[in-house]
C-alpha atoms as a PDB file:
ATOM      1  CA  UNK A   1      -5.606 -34.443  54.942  1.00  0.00           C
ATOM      2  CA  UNK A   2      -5.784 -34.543  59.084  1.00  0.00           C
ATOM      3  CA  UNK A   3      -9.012 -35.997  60.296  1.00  0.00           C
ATOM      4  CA  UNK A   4     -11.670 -33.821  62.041  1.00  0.00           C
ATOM      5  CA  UNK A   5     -14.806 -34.080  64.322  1.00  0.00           C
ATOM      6  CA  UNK A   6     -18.028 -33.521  62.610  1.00  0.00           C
ATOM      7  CA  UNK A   7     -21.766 -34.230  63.411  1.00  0.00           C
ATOM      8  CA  UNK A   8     -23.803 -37.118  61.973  1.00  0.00           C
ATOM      9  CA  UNK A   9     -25.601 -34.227  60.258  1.00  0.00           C
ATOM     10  CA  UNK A  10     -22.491 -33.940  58.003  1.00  0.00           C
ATOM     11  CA  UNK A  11     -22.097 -37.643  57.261  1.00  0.00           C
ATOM     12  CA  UNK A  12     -25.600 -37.852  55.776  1.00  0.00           C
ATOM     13  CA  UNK A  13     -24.527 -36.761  52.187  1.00  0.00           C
ATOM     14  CA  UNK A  14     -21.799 -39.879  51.591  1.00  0.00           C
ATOM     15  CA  UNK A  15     -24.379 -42.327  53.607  1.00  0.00           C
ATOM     16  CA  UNK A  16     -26.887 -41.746  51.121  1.00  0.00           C
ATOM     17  CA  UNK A  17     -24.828 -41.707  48.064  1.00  0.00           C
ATOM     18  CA  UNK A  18     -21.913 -43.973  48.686  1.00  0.00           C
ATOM     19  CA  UNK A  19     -23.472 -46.724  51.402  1.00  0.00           C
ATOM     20  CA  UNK A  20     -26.919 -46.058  50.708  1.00  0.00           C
ATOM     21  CA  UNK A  21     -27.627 -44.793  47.328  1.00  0.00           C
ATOM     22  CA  UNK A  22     -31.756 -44.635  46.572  1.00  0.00           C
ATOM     23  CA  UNK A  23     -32.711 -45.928  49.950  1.00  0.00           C
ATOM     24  CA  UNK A  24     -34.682 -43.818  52.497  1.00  0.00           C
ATOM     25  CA  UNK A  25     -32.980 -42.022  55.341  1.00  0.00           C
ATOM     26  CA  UNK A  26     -33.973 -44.788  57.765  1.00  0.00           C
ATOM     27  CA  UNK A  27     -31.388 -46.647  56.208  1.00  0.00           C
ATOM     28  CA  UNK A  28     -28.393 -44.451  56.711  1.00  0.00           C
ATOM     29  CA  UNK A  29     -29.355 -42.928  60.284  1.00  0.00           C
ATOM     30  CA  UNK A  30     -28.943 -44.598  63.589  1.00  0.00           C
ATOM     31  CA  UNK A  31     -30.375 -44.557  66.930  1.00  0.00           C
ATOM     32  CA  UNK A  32     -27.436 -42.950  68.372  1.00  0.00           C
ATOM     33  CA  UNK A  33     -25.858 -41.108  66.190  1.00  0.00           C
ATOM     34  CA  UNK A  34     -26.780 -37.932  68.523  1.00  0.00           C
ATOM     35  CA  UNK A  35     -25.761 -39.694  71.433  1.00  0.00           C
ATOM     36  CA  UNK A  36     -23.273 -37.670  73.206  1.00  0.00           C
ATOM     37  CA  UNK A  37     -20.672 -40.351  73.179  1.00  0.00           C
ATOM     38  CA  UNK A  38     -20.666 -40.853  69.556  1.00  0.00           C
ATOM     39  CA  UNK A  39     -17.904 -39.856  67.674  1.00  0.00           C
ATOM     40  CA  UNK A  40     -18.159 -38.769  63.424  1.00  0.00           C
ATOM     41  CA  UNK A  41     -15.118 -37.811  61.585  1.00  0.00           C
ATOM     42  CA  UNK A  42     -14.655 -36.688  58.467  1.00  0.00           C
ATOM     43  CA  UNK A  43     -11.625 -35.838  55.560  1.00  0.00           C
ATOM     44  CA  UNK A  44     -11.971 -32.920  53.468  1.00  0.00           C
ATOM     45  CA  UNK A  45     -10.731 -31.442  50.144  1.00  0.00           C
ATOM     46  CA  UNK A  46      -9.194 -28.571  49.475  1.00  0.00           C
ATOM     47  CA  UNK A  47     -12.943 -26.760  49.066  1.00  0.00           C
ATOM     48  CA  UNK A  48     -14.094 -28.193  52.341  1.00  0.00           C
ATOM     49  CA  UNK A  49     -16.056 -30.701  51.131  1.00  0.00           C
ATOM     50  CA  UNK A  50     -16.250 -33.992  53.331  1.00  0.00           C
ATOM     51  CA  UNK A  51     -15.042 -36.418  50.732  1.00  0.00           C
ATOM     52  CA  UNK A  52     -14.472 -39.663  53.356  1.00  0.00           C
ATOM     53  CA  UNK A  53     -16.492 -40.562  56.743  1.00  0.00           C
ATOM     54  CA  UNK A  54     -16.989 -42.868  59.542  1.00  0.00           C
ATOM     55  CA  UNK A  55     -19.065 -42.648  62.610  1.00  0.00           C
ATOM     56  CA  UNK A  56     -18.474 -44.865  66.338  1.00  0.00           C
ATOM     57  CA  UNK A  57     -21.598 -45.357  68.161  1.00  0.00           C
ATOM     58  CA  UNK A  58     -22.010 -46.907  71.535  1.00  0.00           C
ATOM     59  CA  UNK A  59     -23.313 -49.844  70.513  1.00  0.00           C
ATOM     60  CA  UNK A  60     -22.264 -53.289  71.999  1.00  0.00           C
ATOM     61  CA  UNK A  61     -22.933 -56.598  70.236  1.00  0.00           C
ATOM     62  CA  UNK A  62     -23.366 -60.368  72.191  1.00  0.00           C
ATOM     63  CA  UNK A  63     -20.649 -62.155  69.759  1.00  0.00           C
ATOM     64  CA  UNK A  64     -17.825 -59.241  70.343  1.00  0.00           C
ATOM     65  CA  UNK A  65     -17.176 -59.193  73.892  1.00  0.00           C
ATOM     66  CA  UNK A  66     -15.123 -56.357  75.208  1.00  0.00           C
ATOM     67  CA  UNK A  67     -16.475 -54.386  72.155  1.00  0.00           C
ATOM     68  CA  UNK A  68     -18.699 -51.530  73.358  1.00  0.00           C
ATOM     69  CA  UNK A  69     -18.484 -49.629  69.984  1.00  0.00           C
ATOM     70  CA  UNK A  70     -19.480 -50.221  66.860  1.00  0.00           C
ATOM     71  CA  UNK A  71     -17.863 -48.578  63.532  1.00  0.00           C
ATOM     72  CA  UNK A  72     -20.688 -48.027  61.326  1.00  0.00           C
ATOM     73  CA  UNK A  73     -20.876 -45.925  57.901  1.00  0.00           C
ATOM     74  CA  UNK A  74     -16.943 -46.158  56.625  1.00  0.00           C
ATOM     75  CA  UNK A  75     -17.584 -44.158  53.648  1.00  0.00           C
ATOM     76  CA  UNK A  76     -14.795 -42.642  50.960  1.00  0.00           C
ATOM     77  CA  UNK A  77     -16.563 -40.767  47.884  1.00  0.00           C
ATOM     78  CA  UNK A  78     -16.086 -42.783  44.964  1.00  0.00           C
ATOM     79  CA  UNK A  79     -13.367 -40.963  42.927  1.00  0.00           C
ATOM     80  CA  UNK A  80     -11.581 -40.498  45.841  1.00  0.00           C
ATOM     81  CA  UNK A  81     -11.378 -44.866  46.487  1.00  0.00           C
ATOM     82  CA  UNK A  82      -7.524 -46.260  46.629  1.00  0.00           C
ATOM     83  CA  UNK A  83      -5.829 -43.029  47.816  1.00  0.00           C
ATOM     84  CA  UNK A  84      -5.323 -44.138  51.615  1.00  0.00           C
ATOM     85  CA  UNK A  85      -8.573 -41.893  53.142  1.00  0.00           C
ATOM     86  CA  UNK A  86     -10.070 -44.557  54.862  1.00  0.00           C
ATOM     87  CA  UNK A  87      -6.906 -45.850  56.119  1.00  0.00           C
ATOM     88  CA  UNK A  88      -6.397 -42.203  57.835  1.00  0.00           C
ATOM     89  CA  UNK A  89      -9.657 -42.105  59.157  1.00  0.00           C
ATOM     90  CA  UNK A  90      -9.813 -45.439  60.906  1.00  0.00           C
ATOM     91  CA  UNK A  91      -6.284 -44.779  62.446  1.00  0.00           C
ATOM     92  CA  UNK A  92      -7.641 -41.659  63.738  1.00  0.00           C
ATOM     93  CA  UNK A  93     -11.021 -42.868  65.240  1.00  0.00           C
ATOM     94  CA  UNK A  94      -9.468 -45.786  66.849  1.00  0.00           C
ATOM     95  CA  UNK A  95      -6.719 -43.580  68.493  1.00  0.00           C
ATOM     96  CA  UNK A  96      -9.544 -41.986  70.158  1.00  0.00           C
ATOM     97  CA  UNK A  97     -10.726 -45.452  71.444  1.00  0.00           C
ATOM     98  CA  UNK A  98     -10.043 -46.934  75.078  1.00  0.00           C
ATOM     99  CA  UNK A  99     -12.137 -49.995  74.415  1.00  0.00           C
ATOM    100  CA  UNK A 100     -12.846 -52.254  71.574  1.00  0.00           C
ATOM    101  CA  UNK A 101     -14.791 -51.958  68.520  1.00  0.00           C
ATOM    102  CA  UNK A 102     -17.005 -54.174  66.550  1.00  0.00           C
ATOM    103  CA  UNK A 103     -18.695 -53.537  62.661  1.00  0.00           C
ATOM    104  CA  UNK A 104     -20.326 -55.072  59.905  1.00  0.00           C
ATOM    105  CA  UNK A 105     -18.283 -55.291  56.810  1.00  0.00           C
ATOM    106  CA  UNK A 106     -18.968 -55.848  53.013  1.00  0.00           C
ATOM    107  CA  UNK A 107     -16.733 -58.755  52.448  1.00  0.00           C
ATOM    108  CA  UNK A 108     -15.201 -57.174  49.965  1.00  0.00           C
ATOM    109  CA  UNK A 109     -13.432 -54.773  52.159  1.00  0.00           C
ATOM    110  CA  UNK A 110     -13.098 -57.563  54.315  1.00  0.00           C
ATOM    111  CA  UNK A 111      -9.093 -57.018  53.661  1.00  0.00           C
ATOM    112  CA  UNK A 112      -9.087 -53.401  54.515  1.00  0.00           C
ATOM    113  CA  UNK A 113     -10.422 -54.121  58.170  1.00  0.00           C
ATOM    114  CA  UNK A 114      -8.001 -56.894  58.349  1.00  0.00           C
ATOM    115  CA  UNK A 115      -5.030 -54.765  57.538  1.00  0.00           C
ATOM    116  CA  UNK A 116      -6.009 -52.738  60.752  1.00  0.00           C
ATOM    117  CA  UNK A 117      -6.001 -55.258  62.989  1.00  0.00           C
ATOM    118  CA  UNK A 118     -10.083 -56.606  63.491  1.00  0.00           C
ATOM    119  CA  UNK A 119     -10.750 -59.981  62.859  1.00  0.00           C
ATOM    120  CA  UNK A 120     -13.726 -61.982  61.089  1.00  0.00           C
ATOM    121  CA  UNK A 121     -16.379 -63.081  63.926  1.00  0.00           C
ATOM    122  CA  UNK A 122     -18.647 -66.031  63.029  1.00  0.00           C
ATOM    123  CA  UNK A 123     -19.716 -66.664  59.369  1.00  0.00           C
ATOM    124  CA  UNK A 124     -20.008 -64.508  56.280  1.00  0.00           C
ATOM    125  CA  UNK A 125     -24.127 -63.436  56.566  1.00  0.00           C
ATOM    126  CA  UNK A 126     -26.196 -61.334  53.537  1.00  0.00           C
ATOM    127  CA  UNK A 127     -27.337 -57.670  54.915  1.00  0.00           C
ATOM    128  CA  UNK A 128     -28.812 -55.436  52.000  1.00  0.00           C
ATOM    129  CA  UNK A 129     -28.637 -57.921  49.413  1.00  0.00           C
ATOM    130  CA  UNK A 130     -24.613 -57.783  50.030  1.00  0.00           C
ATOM    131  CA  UNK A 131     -22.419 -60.209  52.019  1.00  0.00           C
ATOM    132  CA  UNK A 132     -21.124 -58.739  55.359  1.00  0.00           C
ATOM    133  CA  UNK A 133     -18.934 -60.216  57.660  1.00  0.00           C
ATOM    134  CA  UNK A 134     -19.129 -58.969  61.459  1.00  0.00           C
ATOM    135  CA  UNK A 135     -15.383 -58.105  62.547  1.00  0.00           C
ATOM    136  CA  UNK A 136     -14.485 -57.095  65.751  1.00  0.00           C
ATOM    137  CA  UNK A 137     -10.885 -55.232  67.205  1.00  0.00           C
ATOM    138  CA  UNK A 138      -9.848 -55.045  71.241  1.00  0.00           C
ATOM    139  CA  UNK A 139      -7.796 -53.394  72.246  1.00  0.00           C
ATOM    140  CA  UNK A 140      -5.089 -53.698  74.986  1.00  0.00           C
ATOM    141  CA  UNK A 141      -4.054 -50.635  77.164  1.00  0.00           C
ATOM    142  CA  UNK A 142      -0.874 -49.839  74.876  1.00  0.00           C
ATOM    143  CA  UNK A 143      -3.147 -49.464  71.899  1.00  0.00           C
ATOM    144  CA  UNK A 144      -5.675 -47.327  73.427  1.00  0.00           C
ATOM    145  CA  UNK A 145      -6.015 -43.921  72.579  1.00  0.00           C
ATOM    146  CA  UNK A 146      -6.455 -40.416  74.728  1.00  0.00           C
ATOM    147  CA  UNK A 147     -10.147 -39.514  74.160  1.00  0.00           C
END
């Protein structure tokens, strides 16, 4: 599957299922998605349907310096979890990045944004009822991408 540029409009379905399932769509819309510098890719099947998302929004945070962007709604549909999507998506959107990126993890997939180079910021913290972790990634100008 090769990555593609999509709107936020198309990453609304897996929000509200897979990240946000039975919450309202305050919850799994932000600010900027429509901001003209965000960025929301998608993977698809074979029938076109988006079956793994993620969205970067220009979002900086005081704790990750050097991190103008923030990776928010990583989202794989459930049958689809353990096959690798995610890993092709987050390659892909941060080859497009120049700058660093910062996000609020699930600690259980803590590992997964390890594995790609971010690192834990500060202490593990409840968001939803879930534990997050805030991780952050810079990057140096041999890692940066060409969008």
């Amino acid at each position: 599957m090769k990555p593609i540029v999509v709107t936020a409009e198309d990453c609304y379905a897996l929000r509200s299922t897979v990240l946000r399932p039975n919450q309202p769509k305050e919850n799994w819309t932000f600010d900027t998605d429509g901001d003209k510098r965000a960025l929301h890719m998608a993977l698809q099947d074979d029938n076109a349907d988006i079956v793994a998302i993620v969205s970067i929004l220009p979002e900086s945070h005081v704790d990750c310096e050097g991190c103008p962007w923030r990776l928010r709604s990583m989202a794989v549909r459930e049958d689809l979890h353990g096959h690798g999507l995610g890993s092709i998506l987050i390659t892909a959107v941060l080859g497009k990045l120049h700058e660093g990126v910062w996000c609020t993890a699930r600690k259980h997939v803590e590992g997964f944004y390890l594995k790609h180079g971010f690192n834990t910021v500060g202490e593990e913290f409840t968001m939803n009822n879930m534990p997050h972790v805030r991780m952050m990634k810079t990057l140096n100008p041999s890692q940066s991408g060409d969008a």
